[in-house]
PDB file of N, CA and C in Angstrom:
ATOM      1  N   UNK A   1     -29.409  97.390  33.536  1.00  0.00           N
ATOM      2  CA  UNK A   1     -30.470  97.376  32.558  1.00  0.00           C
ATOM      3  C   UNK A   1     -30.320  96.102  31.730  1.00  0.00           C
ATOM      4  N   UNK A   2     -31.354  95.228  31.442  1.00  0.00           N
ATOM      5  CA  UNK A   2     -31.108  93.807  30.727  1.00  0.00           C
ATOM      6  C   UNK A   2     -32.861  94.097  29.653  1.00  0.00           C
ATOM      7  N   UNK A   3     -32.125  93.103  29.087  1.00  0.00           N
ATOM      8  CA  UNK A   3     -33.815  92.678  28.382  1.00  0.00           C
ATOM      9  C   UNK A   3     -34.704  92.236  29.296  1.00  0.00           C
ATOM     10  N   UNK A   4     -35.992  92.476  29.045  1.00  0.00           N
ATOM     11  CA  UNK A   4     -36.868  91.881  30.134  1.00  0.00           C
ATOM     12  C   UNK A   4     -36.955  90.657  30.417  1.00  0.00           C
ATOM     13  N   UNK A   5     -36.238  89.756  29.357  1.00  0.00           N
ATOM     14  CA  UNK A   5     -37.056  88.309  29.807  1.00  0.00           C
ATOM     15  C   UNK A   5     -35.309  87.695  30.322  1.00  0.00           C
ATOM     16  N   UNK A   6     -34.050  88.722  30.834  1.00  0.00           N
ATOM     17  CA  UNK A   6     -33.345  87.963  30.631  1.00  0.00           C
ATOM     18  C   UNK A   6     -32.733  88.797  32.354  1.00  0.00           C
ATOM     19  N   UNK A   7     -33.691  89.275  32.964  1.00  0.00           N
ATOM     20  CA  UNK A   7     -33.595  89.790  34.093  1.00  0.00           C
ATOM     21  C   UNK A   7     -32.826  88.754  35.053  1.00  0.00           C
ATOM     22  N   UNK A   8     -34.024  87.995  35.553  1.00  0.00           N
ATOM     23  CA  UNK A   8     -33.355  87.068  36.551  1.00  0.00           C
ATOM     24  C   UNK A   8     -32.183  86.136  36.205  1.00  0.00           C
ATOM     25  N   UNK A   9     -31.680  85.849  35.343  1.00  0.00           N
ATOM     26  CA  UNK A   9     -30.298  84.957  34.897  1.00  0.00           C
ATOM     27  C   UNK A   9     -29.267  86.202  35.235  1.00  0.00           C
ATOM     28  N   UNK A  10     -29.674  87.328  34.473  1.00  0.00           N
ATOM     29  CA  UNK A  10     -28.715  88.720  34.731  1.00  0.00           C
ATOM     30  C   UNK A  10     -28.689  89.124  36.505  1.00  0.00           C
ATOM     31  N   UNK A  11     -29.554  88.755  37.679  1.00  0.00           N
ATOM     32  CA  UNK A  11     -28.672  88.747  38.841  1.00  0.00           C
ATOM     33  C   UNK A  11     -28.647  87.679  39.273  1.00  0.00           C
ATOM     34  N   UNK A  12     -29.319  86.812  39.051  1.00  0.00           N
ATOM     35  CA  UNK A  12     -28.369  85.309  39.451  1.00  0.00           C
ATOM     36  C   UNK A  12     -26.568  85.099  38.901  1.00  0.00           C
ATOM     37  N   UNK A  13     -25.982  85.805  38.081  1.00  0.00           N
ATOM     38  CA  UNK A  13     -25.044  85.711  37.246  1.00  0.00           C
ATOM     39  C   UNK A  13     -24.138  86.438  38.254  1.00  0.00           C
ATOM     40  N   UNK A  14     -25.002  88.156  38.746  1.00  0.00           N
ATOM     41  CA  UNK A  14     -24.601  89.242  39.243  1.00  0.00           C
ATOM     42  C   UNK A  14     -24.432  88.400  41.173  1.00  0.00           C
ATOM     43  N   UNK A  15     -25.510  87.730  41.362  1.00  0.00           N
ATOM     44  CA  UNK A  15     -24.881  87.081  42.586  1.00  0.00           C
ATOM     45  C   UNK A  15     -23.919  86.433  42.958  1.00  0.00           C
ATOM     46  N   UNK A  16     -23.690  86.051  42.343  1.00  0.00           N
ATOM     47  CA  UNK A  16     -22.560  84.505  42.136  1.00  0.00           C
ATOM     48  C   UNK A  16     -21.364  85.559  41.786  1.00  0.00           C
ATOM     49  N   UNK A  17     -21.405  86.035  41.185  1.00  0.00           N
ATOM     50  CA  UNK A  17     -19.710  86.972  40.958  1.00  0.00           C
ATOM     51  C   UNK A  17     -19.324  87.655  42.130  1.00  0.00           C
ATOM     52  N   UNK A  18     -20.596  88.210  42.547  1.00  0.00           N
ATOM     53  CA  UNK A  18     -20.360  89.580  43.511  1.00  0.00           C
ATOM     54  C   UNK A  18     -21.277  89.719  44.414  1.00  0.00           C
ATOM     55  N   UNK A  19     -21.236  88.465  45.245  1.00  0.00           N
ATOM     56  CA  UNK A  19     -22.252  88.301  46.162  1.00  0.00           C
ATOM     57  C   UNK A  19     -22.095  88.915  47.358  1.00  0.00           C
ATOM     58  N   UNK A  20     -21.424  89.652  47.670  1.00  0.00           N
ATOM     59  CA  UNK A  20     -21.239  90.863  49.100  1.00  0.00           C
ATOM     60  C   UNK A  20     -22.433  92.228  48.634  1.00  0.00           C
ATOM     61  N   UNK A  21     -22.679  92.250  46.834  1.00  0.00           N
ATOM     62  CA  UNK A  21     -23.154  93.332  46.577  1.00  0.00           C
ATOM     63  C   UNK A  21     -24.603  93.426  46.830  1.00  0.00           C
ATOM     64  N   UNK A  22     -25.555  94.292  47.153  1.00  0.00           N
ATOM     65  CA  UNK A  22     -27.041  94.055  46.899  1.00  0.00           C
ATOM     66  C   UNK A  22     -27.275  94.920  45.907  1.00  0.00           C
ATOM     67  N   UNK A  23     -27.562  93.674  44.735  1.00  0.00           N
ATOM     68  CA  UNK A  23     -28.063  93.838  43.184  1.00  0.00           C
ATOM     69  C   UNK A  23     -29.602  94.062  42.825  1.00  0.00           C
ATOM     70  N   UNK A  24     -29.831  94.886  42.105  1.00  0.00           N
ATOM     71  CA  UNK A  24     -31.123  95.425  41.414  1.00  0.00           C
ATOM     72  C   UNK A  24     -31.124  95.092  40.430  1.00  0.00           C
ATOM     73  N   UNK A  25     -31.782  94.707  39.380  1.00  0.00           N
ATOM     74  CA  UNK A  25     -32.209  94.365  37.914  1.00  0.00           C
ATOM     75  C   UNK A  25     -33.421  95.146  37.804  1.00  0.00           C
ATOM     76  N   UNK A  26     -33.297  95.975  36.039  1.00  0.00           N
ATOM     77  CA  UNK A  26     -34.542  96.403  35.996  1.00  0.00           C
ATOM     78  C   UNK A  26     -34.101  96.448  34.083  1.00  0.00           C
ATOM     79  N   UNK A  27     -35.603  96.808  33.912  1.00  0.00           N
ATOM     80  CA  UNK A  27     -35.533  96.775  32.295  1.00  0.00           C
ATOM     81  C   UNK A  27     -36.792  97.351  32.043  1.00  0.00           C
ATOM     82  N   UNK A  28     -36.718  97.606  30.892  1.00  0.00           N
ATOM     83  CA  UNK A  28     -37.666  98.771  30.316  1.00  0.00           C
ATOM     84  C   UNK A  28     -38.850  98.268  29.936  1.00  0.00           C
ATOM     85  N   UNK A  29     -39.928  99.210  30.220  1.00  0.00           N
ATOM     86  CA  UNK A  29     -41.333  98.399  30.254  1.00  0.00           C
ATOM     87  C   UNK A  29     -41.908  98.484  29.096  1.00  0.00           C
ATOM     88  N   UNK A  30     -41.516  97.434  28.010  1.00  0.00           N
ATOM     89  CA  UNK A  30     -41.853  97.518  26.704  1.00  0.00           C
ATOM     90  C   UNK A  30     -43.116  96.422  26.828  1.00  0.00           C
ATOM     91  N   UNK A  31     -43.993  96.289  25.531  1.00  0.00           N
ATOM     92  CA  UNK A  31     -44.534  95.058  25.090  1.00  0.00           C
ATOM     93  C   UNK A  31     -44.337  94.109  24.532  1.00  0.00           C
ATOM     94  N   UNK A  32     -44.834  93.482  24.781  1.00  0.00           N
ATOM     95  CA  UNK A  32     -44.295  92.001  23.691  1.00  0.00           C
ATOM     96  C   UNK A  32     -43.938  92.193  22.189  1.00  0.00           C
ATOM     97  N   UNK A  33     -44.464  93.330  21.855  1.00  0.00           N
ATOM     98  CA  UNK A  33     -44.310  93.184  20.768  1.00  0.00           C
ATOM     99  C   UNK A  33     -43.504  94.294  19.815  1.00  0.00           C
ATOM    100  N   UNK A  34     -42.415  94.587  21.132  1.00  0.00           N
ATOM    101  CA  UNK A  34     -40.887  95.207  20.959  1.00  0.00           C
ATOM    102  C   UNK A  34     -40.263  94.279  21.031  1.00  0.00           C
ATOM    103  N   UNK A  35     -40.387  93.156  21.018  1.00  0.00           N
ATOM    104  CA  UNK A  35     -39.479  92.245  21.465  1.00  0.00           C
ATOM    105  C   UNK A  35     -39.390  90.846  20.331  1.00  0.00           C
ATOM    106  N   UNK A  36     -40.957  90.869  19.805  1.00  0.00           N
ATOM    107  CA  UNK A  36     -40.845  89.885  19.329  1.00  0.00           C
ATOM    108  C   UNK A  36     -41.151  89.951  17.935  1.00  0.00           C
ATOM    109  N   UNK A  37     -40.458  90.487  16.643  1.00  0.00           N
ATOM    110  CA  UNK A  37     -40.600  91.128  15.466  1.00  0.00           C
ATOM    111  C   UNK A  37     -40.662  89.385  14.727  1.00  0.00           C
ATOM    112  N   UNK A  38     -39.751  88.459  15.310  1.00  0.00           N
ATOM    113  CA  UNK A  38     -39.341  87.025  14.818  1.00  0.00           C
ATOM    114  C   UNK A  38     -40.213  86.190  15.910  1.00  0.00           C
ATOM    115  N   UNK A  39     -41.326  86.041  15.915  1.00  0.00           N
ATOM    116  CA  UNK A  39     -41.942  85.496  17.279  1.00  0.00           C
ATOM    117  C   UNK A  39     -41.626  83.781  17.476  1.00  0.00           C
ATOM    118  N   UNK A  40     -40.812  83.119  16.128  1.00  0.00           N
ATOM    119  CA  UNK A  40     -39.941  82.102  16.319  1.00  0.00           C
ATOM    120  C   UNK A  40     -38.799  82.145  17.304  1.00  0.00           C
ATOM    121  N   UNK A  41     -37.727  82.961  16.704  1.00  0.00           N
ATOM    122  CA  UNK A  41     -36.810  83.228  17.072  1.00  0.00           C
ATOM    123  C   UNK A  41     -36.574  84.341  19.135  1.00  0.00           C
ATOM    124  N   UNK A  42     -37.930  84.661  19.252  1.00  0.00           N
ATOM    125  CA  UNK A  42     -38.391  85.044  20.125  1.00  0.00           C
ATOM    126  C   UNK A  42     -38.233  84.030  21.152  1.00  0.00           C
ATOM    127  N   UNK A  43     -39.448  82.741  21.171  1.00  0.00           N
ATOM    128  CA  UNK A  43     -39.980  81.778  21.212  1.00  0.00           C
ATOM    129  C   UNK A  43     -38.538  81.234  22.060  1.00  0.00           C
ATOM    130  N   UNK A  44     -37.418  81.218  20.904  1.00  0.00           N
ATOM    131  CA  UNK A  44     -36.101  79.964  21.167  1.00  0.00           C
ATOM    132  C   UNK A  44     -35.123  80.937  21.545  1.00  0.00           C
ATOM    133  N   UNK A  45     -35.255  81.951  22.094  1.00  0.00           N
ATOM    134  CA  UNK A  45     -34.091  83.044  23.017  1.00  0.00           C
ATOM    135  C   UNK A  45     -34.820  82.480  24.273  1.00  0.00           C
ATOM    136  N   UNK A  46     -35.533  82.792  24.603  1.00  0.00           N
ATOM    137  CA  UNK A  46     -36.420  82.547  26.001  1.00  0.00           C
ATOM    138  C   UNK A  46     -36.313  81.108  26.282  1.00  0.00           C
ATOM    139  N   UNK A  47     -36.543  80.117  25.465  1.00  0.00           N
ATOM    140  CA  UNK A  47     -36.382  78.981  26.197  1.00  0.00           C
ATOM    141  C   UNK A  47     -34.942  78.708  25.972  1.00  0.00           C
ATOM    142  N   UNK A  48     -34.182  79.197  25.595  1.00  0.00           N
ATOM    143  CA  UNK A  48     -32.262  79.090  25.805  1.00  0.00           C
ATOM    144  C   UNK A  48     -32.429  79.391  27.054  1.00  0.00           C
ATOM    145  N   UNK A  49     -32.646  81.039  27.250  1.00  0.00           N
ATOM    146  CA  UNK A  49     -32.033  81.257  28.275  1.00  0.00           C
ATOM    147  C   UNK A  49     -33.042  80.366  30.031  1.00  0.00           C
ATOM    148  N   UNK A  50     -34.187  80.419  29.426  1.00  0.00           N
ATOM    149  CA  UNK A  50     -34.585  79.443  30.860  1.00  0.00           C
ATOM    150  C   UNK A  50     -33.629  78.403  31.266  1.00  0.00           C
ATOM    151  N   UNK A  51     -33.503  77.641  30.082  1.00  0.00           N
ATOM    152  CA  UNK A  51     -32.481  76.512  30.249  1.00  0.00           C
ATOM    153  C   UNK A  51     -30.883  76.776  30.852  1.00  0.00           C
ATOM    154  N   UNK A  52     -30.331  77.996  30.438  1.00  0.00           N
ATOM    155  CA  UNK A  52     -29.395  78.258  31.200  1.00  0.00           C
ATOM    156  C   UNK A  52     -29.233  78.584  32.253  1.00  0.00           C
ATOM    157  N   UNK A  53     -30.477  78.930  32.932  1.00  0.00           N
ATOM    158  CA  UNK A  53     -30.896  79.525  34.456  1.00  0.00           C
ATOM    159  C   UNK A  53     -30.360  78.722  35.369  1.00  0.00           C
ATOM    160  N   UNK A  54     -30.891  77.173  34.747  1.00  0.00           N
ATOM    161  CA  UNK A  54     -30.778  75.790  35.343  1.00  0.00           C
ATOM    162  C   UNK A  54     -29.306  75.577  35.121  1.00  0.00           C
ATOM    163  N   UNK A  55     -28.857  75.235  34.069  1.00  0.00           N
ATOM    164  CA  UNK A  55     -27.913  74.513  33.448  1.00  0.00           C
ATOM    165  C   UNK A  55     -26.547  75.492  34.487  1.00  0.00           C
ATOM    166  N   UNK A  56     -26.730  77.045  34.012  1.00  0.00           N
ATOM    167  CA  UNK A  56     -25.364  77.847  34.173  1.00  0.00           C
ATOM    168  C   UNK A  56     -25.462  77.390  36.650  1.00  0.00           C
ATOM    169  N   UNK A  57     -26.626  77.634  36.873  1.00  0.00           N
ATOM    170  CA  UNK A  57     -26.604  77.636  38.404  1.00  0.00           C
ATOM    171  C   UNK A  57     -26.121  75.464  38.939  1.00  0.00           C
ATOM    172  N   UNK A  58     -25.912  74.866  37.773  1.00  0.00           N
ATOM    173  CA  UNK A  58     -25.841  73.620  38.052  1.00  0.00           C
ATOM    174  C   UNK A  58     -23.982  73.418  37.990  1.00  0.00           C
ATOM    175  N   UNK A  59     -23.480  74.182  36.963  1.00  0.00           N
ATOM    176  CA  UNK A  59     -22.122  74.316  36.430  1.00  0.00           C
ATOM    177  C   UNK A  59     -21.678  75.839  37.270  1.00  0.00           C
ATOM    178  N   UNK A  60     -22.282  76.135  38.130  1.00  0.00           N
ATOM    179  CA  UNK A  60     -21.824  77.626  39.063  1.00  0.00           C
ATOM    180  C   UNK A  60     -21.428  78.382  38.667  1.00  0.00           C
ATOM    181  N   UNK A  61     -21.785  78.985  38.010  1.00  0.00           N
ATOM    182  CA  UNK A  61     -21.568  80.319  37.076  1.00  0.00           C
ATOM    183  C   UNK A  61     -22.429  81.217  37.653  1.00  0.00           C
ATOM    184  N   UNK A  62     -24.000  80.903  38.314  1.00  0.00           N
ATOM    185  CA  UNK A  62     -24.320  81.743  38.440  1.00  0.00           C
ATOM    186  C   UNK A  62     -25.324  81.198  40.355  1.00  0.00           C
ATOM    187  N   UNK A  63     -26.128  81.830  40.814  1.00  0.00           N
ATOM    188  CA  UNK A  63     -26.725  81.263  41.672  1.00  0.00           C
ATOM    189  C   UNK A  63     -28.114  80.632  41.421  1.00  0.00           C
ATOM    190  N   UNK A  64     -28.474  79.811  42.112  1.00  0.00           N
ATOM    191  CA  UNK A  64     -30.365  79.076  41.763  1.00  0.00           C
ATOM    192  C   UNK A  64     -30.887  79.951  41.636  1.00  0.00           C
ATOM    193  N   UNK A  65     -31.786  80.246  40.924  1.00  0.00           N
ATOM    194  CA  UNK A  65     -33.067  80.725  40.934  1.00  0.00           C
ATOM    195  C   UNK A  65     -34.299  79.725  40.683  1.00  0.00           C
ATOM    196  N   UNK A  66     -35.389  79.800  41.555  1.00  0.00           N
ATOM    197  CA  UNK A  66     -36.382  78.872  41.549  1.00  0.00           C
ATOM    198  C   UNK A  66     -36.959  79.032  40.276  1.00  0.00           C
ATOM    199  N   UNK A  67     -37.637  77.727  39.492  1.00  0.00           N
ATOM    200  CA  UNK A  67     -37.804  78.085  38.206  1.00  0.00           C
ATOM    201  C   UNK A  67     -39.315  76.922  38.375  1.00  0.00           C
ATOM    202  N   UNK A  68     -40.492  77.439  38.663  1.00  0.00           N
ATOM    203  CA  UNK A  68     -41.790  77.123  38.636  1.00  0.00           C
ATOM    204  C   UNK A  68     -42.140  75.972  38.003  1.00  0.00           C
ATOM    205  N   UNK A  69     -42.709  74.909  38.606  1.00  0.00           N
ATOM    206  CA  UNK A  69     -43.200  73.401  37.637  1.00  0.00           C
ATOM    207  C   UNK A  69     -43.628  73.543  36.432  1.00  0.00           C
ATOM    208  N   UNK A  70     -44.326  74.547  36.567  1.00  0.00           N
ATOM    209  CA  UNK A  70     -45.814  74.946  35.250  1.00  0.00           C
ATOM    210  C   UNK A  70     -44.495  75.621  33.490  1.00  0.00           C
ATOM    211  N   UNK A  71     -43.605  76.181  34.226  1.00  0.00           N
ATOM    212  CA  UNK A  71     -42.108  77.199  33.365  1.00  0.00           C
ATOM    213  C   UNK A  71     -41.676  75.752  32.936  1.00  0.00           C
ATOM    214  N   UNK A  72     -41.346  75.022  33.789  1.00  0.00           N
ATOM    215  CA  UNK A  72     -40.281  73.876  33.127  1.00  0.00           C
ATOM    216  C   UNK A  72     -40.692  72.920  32.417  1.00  0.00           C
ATOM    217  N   UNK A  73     -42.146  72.491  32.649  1.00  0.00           N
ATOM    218  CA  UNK A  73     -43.227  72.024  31.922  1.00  0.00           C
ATOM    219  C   UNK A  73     -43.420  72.489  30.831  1.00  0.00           C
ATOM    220  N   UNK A  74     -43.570  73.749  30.326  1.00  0.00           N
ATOM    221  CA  UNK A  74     -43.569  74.482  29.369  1.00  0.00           C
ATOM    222  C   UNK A  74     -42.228  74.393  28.416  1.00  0.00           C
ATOM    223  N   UNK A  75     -41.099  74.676  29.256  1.00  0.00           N
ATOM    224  CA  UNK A  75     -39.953  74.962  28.399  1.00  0.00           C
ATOM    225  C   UNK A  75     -39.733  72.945  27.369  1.00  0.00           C
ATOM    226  N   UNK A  76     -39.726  72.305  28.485  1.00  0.00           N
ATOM    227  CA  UNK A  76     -40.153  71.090  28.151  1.00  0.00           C
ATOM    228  C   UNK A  76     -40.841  70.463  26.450  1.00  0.00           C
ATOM    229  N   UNK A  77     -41.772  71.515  26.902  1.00  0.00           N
ATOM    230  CA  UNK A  77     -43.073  71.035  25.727  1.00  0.00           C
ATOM    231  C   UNK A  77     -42.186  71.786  24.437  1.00  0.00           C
ATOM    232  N   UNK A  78     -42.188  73.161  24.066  1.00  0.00           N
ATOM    233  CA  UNK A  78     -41.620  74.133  23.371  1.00  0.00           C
ATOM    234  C   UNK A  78     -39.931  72.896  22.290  1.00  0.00           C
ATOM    235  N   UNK A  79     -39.007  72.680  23.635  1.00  0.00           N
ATOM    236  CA  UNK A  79     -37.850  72.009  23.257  1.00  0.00           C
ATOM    237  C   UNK A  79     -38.693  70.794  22.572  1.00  0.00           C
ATOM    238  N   UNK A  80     -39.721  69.887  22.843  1.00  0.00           N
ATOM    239  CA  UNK A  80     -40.065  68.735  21.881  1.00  0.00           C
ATOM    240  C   UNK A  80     -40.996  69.223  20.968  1.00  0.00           C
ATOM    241  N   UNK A  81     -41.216  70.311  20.826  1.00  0.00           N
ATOM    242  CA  UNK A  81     -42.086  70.806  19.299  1.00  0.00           C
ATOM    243  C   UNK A  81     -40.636  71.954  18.271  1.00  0.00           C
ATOM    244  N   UNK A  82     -39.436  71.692  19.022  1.00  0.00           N
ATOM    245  CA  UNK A  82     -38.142  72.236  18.132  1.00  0.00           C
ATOM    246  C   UNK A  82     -37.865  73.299  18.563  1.00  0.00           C
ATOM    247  N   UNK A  83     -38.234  73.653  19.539  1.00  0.00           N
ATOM    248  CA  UNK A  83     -37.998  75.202  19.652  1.00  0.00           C
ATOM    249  C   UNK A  83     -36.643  75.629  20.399  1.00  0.00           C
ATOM    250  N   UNK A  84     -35.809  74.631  19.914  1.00  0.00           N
ATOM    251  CA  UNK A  84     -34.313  74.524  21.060  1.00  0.00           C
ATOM    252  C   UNK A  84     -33.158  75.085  19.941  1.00  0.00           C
ATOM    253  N   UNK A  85     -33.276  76.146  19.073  1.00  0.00           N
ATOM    254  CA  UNK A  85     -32.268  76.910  18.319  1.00  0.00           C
ATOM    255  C   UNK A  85     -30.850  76.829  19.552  1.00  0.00           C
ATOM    256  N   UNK A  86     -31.683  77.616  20.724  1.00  0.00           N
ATOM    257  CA  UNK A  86     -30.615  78.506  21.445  1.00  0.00           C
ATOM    258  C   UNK A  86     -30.292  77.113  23.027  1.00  0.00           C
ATOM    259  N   UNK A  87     -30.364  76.273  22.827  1.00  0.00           N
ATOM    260  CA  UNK A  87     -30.823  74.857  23.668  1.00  0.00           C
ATOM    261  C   UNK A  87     -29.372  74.615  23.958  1.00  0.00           C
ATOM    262  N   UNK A  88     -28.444  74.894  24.764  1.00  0.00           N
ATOM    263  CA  UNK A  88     -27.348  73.935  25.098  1.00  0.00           C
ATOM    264  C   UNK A  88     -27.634  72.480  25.022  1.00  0.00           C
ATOM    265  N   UNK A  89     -26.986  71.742  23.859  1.00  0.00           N
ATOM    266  CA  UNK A  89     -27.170  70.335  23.603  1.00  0.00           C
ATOM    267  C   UNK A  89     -26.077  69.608  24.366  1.00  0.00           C
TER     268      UNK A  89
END
């Protein structure tokens, strides 16, 4: 069980440790707006952890996961309007 937006890092993480296993991820079908009480602080969890998707599968911690032109474009834009609280610098 993970947060929803932190699913795929949680078995990319789960592959790479224990890759003989076949892993499921699931999380509870809330709305956005269980999630996002700080829609700043919302905002800069999500683009941390995108960035670690990349960053942790580059430093092998965890395995690739494909991460969409249009996502990285985005995370991109977000990090040059400040939104990099949670940003491995």
């Amino acid at each position: 069980m993970a947060k929803p937006y932190m699913t795929r890092r949680a078995l990319a993480t789960a592959r790479r440790q224990w890759s003989e296993v076949a892993w499921t991820v699931s999380a509870p079908e809330l709305g956005f707006d269980a999630f996002a009480r700080d829609e700043r602080q919302f905002v800069e969890l999500m683009v941390g952890d995108l960035q670690r998707m990349v960053v942790y599968a580059e430093r092998g911690f965890q395995v690739p996961m494909p991460v969409p032109a249009a996502a990285w474009a985005a995370y991109e834009e977000l990090v040059r309007l400040g939104y990099d609280r949670h940003v491995i610098k």
